[in-house]
Protein backbone atom coordinates (compact mmCIF):
# COMPACT_ATOMS: atom_id res chain seq x y z
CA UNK A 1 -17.66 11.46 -2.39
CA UNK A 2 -19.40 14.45 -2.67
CA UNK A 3 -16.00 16.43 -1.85
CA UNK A 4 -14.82 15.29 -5.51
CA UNK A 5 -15.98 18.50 -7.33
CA UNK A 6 -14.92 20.97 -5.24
CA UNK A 7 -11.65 19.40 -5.10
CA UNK A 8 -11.95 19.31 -8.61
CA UNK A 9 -12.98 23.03 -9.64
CA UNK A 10 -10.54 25.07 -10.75
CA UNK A 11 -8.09 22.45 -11.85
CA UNK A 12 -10.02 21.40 -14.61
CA UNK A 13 -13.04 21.15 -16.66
CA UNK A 14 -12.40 17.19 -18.06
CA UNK A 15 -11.40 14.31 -15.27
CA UNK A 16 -11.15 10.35 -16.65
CA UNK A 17 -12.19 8.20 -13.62
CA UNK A 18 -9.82 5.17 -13.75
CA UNK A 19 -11.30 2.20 -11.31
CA UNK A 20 -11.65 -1.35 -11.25
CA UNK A 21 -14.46 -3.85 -11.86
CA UNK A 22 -15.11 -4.24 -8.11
CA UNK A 23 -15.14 -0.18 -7.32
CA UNK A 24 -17.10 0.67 -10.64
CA UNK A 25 -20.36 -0.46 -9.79
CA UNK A 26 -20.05 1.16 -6.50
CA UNK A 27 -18.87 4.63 -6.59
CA UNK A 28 -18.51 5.28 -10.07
CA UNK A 29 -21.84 6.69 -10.83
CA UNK A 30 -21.08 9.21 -7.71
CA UNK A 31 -17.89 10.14 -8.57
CA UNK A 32 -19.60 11.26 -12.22
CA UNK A 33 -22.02 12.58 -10.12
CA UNK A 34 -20.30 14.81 -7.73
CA UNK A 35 -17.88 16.12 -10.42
CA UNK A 36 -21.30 16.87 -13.05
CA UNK A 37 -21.53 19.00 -10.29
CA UNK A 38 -19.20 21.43 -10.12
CA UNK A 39 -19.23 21.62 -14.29
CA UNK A 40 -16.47 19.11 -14.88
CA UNK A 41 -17.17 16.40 -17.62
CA UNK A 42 -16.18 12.77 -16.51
CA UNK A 43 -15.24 9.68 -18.56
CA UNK A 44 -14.35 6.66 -16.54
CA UNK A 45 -11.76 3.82 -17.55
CA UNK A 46 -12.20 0.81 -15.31
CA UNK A 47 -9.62 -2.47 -15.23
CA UNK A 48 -9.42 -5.89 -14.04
CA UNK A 49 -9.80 -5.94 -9.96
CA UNK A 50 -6.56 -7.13 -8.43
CA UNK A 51 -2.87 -7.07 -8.04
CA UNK A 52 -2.39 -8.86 -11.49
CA UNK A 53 -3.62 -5.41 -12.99
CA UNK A 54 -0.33 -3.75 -11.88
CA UNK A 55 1.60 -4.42 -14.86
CA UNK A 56 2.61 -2.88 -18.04
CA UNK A 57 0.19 -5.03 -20.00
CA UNK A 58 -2.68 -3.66 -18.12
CA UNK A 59 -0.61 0.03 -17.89
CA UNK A 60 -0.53 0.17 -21.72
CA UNK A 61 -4.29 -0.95 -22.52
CA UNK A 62 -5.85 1.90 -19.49
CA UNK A 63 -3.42 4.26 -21.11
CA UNK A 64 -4.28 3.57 -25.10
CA UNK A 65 -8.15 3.85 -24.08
CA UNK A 66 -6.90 7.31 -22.35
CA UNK A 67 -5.24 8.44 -25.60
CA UNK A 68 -8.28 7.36 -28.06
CA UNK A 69 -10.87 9.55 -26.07
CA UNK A 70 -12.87 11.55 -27.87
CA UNK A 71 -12.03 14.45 -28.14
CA UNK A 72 -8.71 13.94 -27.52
CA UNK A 73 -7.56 15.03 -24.02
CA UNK A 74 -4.87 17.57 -23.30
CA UNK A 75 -3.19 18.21 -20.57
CA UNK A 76 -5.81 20.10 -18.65
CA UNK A 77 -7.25 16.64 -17.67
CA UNK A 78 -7.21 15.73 -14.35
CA UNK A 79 -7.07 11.91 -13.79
CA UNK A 80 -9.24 10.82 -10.94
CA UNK A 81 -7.85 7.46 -9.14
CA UNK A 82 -11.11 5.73 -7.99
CA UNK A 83 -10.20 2.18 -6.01
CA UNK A 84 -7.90 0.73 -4.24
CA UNK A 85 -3.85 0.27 -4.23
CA UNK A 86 -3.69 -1.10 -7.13
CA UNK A 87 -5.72 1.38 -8.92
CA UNK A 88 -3.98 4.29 -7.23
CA UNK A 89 -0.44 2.68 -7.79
CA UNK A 90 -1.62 2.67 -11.96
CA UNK A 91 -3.80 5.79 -12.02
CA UNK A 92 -0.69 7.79 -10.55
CA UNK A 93 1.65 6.18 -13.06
CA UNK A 94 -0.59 6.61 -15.35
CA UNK A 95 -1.18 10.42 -14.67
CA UNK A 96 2.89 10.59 -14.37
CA UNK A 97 3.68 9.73 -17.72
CA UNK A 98 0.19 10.63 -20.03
CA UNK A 99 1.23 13.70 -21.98
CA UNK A 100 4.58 13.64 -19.76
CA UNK A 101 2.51 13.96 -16.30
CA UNK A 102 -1.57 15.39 -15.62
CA UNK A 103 -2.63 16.34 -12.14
CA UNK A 104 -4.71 13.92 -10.51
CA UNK A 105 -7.18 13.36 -7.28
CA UNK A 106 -6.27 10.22 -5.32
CA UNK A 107 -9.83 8.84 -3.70
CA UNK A 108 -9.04 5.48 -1.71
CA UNK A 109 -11.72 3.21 -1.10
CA UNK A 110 -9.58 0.23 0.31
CA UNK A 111 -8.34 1.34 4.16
CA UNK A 112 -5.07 -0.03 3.20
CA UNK A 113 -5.03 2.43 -0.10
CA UNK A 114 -6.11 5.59 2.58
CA UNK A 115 -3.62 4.87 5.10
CA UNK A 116 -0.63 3.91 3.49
CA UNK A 117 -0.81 3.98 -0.58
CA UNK A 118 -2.49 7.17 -1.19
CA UNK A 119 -0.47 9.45 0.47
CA UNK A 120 3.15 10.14 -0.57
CA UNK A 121 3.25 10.79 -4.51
CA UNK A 122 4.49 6.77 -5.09
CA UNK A 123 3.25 5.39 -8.42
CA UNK A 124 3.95 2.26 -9.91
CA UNK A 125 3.48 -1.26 -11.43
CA UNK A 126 4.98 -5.07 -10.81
CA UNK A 127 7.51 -6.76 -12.99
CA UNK A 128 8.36 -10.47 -12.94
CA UNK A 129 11.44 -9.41 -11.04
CA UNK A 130 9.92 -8.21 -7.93
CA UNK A 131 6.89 -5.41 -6.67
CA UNK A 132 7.20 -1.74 -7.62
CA UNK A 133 10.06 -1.79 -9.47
CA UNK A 134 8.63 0.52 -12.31
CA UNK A 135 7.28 3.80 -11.31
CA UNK A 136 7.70 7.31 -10.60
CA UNK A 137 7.45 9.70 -7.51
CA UNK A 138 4.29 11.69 -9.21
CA UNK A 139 2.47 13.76 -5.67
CA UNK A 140 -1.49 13.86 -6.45
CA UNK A 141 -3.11 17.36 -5.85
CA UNK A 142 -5.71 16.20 -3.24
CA UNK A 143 -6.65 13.05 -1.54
CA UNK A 144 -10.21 12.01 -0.63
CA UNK A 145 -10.77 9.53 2.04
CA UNK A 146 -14.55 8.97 2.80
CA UNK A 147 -14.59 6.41 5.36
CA UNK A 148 -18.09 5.38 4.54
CA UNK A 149 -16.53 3.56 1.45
CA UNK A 150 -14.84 1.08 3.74
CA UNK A 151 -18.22 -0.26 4.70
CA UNK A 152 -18.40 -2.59 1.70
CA UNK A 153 -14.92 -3.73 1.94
CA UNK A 154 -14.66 -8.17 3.09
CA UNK A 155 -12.96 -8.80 6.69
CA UNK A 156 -9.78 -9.65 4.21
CA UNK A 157 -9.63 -6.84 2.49
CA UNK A 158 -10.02 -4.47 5.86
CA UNK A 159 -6.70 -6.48 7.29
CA UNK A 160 -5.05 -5.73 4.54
CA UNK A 161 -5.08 -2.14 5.79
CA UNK A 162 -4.40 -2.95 9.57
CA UNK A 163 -1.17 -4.15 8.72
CA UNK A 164 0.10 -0.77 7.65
CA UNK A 165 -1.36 0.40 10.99
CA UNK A 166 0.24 -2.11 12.88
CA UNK A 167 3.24 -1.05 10.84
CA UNK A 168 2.82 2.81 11.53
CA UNK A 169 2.48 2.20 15.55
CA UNK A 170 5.84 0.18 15.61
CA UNK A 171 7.74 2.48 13.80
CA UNK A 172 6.20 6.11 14.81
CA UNK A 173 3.55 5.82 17.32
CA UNK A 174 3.66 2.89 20.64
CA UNK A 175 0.20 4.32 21.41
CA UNK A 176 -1.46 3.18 17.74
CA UNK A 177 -1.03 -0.12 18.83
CA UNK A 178 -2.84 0.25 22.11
CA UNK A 179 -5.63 1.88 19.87
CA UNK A 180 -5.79 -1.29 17.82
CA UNK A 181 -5.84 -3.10 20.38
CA UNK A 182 -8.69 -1.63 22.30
CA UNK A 183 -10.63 -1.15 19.41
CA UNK A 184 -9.80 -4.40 17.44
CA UNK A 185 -13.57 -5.66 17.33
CA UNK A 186 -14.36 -1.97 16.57
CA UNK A 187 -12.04 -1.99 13.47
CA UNK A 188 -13.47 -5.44 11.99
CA UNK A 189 -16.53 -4.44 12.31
CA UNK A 190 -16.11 -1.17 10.23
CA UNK A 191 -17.32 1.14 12.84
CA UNK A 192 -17.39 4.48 10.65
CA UNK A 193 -16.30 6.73 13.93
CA UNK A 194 -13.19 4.17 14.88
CA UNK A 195 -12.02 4.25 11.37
CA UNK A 196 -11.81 7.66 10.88
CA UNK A 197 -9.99 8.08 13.80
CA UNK A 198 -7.38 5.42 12.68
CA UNK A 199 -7.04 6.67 9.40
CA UNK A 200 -6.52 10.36 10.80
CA UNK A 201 -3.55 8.76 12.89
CA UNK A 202 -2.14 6.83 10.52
CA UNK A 203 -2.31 9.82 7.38
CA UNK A 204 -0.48 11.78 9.89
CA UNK A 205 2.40 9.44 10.60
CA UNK A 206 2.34 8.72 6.78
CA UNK A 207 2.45 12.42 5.86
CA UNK A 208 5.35 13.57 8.57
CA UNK A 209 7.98 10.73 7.18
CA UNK A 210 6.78 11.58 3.55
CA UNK A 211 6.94 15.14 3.93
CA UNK A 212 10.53 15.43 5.81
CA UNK A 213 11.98 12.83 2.85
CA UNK A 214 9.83 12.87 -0.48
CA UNK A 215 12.62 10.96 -2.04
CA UNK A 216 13.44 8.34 -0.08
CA UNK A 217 16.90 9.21 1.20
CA UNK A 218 16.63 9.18 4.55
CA UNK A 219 14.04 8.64 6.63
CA UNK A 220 11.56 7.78 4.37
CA UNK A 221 12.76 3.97 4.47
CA UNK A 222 11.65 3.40 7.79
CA UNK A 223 7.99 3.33 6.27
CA UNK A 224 9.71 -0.35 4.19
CA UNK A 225 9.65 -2.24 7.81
CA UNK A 226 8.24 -5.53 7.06
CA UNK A 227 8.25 -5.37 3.04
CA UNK A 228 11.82 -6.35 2.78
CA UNK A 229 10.79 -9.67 2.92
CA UNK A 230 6.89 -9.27 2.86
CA UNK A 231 7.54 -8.06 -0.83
CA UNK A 232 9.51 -11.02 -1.73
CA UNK A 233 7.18 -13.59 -0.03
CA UNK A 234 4.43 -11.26 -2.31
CA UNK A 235 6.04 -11.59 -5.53
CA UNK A 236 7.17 -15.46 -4.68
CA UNK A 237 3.64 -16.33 -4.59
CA UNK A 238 3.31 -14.63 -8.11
CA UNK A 239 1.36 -11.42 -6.78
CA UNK A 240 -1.85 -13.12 -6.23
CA UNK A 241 -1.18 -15.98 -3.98
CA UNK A 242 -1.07 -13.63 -0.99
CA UNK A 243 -2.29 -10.24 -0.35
CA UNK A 244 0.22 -6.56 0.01
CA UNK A 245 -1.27 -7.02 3.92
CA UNK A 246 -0.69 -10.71 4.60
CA UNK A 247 2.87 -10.65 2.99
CA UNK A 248 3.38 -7.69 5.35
CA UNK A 249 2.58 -9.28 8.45
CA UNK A 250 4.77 -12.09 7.77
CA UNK A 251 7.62 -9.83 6.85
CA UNK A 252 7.16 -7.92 9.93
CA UNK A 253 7.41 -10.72 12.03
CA UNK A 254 10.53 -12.08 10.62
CA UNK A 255 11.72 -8.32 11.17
CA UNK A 256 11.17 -8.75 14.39
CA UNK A 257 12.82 -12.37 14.67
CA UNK A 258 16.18 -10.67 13.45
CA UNK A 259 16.02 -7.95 15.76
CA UNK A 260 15.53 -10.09 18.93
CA UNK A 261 18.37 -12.25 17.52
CA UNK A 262 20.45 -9.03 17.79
CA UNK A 263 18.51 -7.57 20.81
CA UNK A 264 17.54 -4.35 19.53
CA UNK A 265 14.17 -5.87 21.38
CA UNK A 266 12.83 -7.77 23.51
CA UNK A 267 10.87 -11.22 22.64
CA UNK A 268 7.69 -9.97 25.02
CA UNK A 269 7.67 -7.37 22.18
CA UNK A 270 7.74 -8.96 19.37
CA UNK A 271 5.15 -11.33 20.88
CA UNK A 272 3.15 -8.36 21.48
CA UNK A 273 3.17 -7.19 17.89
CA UNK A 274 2.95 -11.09 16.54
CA UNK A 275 -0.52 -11.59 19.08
CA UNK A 276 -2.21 -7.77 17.60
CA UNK A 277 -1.38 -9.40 13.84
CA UNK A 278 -2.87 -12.33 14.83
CA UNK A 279 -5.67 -10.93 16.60
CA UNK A 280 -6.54 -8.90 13.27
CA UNK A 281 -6.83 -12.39 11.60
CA UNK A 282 -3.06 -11.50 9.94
CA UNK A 283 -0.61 -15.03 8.97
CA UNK A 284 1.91 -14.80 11.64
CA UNK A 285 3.34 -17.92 10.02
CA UNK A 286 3.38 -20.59 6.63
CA UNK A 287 0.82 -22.38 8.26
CA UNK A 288 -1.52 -19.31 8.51
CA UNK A 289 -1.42 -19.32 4.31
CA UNK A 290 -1.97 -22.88 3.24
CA UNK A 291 -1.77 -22.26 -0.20
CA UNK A 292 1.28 -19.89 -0.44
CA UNK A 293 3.41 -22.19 -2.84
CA UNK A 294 6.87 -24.23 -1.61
CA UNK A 295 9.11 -21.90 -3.01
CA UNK A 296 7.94 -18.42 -1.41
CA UNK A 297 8.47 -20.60 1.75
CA UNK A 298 12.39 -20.86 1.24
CA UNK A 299 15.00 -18.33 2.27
CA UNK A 300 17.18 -18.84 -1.15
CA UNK A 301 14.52 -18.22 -3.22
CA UNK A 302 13.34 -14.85 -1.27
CA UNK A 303 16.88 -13.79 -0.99
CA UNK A 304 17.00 -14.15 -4.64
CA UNK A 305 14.01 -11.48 -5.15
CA UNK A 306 15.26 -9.05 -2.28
CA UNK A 307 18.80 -8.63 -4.34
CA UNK A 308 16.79 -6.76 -7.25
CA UNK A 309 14.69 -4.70 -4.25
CA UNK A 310 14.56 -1.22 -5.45
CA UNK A 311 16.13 -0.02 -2.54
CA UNK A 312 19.19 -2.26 -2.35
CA UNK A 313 22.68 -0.60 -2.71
CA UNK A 314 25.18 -2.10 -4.40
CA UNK A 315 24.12 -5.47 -3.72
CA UNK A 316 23.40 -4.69 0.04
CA UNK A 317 19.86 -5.63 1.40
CA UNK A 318 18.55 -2.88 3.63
CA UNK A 319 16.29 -3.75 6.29
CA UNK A 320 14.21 -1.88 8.43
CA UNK A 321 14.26 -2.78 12.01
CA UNK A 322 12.29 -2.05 14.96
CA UNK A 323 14.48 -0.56 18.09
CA UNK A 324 12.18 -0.42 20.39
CA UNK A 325 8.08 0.06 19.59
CA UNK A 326 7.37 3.36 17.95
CA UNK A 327 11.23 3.77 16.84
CA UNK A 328 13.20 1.51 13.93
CA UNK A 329 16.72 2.25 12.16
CA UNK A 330 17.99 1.38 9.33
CA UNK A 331 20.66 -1.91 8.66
CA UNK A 332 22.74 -2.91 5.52
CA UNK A 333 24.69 -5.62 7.15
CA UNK A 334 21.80 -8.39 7.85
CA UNK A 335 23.10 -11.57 7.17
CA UNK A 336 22.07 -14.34 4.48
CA UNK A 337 21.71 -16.88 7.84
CA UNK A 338 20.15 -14.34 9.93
CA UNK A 339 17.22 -14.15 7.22
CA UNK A 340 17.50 -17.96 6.56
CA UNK A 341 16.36 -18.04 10.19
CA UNK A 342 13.82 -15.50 10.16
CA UNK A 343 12.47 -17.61 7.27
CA UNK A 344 12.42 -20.58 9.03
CA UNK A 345 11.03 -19.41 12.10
CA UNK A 346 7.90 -18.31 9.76
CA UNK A 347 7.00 -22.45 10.02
């Protein structure tokens, strides 16, 4: 944390620290601290811990407090995103569209926020229609990963972030996946030096895709395998039945179902893949998330939510699937019954 002011000087002499009720009494103070430090002034905003916050009732009530500051901030202020995917998703919108866009700092302290989240300038909220459908492509200036802020983080919370690694290995890098797997009981157990490592790997990956196609018109896509469906089983269960990680999981493993039905790979590969979820104590399956309700269970109603996915065209579902692991492609022509399986192979 101590990395904040220097980051900080010369972009500004006024930051607002927006967090959440769970980050605030934990690295707020420090944040102040460290940016006291190099002579820049802090106020911090916090908001309601969890996905629910990601909406434009929450959006408008951080941004209103932003607005009645005192003195009134200008567009010198740098906006200091202090949590964890949530938080950054809002903080970035937020710094997008205050005063028609401030520079801001992105600090994760969630690993799924500093591997996957936090880099790549994506900003956004939920709407009743589906995850991340309002937003705006808004790059931070700097992002601040301390590792030792993942020690506090629950055995959930930490999977939640080891499915975008998982994720990252099958669609980049074969060889992240035999890291996980050697180091599994490493991971879990927050080991500061194995973490860092991981996150370095999985920035990396995250950074290449991002930085050969900011936009999203290529390549970029390949970083949506698993969330095609993992979004939709997300926002089915009303964005707080199931975690961003656990809906992941599942939707990677129905990925994976469709592409052995059209043998792009094997099945010992996808069981590979399904036993390193499950070994992270991801759902590879309904009957890994009890209370996930009926209707997030059934094909129609996902297939529903995946027509208004942001990156549908012209009706068409694109999915992201694996080739062989480390490599994916894109495909517009999966079927209704091909996903209607995948579904029901999920239990």
């Amino acid at each position: 944390m101590g990395q904040l002011g220097p980051l900080a000087t010369g972009l500004t002499g006024r930051a607002v620290i927006v967090t959440d009720t769970n980050v605030a009494p934990l690295y707020a103070d420090a944040a102040v601290a460290a940016l006291a430090g190099a002579g820049v002034a802090a106020d911090v905003i916090d908001l309601p811990a969890g996905e629910a916050s990601k909406c434009l009732t929450v959006y408008g009530e951080v941004m209103d407090r932003l607005l009645a500051l005192k003195p009134a901030i200008d567009r010198g202020c740098l906006i200091v995103a202090l949590g964890g995917g949530v938080v950054g998703d809002l903080a970035g919108f937020v710094a997008a569209t205050a005063l028609r866009g401030l520079d801001f700092i992105n600090v994760p302290t969630t690993l799924l926020a500093a591997v996957d989240s936090s880099v790549g300038g994506k900003t956004g909220l939920d709407a009743a229609a589906g995850k991340n459908l309002i937003g705006a492509f808004h790059q931070p200036r700097a992002v601040l990963i301390d590792a030792a802020t993942l020690g506090t983080l629950p055995a959930a919370e930490l999977g939640n972030g080891l499915a975008e690694c998982v994720k990252h290995g099958v669609i980049r890098d074969a060889s992240l996946l035999d890291l996980i797997e050697s180091s599994a009981a490493a991971i879990e157990s927050a080991d500061a030096d194995v973490l860092a490592d991981l996150i370095a790997r999985n920035v990396a990956i995250k950074a290449a895709v991002v930085a050969a196609d900011e936009r999203e018109s290529g390549q970029r896509a390949h970083l949506n395998f698993g969330h095609t469906i993992g979004h939709a089983i997300e926002a089915a269960g009303g964005f707080g039945g199931l975690s961003h990680g656990q809906a992941v999981s599942l939707g990677m493993v129905a990925a994976f179902s469709i592409a052995v039905g059209r043998k792009l790979v094997s099945q010992s590969d996808a069981d590979r893949v399904r036993g390193i979820l499950a070994a992270l104590s991801l759902p590879v399956s309904f009957a890994d998330t009890p209370s996930l309700p009926g209707e997030a269970r059934q094909a129609g109603h996902l297939q529903e939510i995946m027509a208004h996915d942001k990156k549908a065209r012209g009706g068409v579902v694109r999915f992201i699937l694996p080739t062989s692991l480390g490599s994916v492609d894109i495909f517009d022509d999966v079927t209704a019954d091909e996903v209607a399986a995948a579904v029901a192979a999920l239990g």
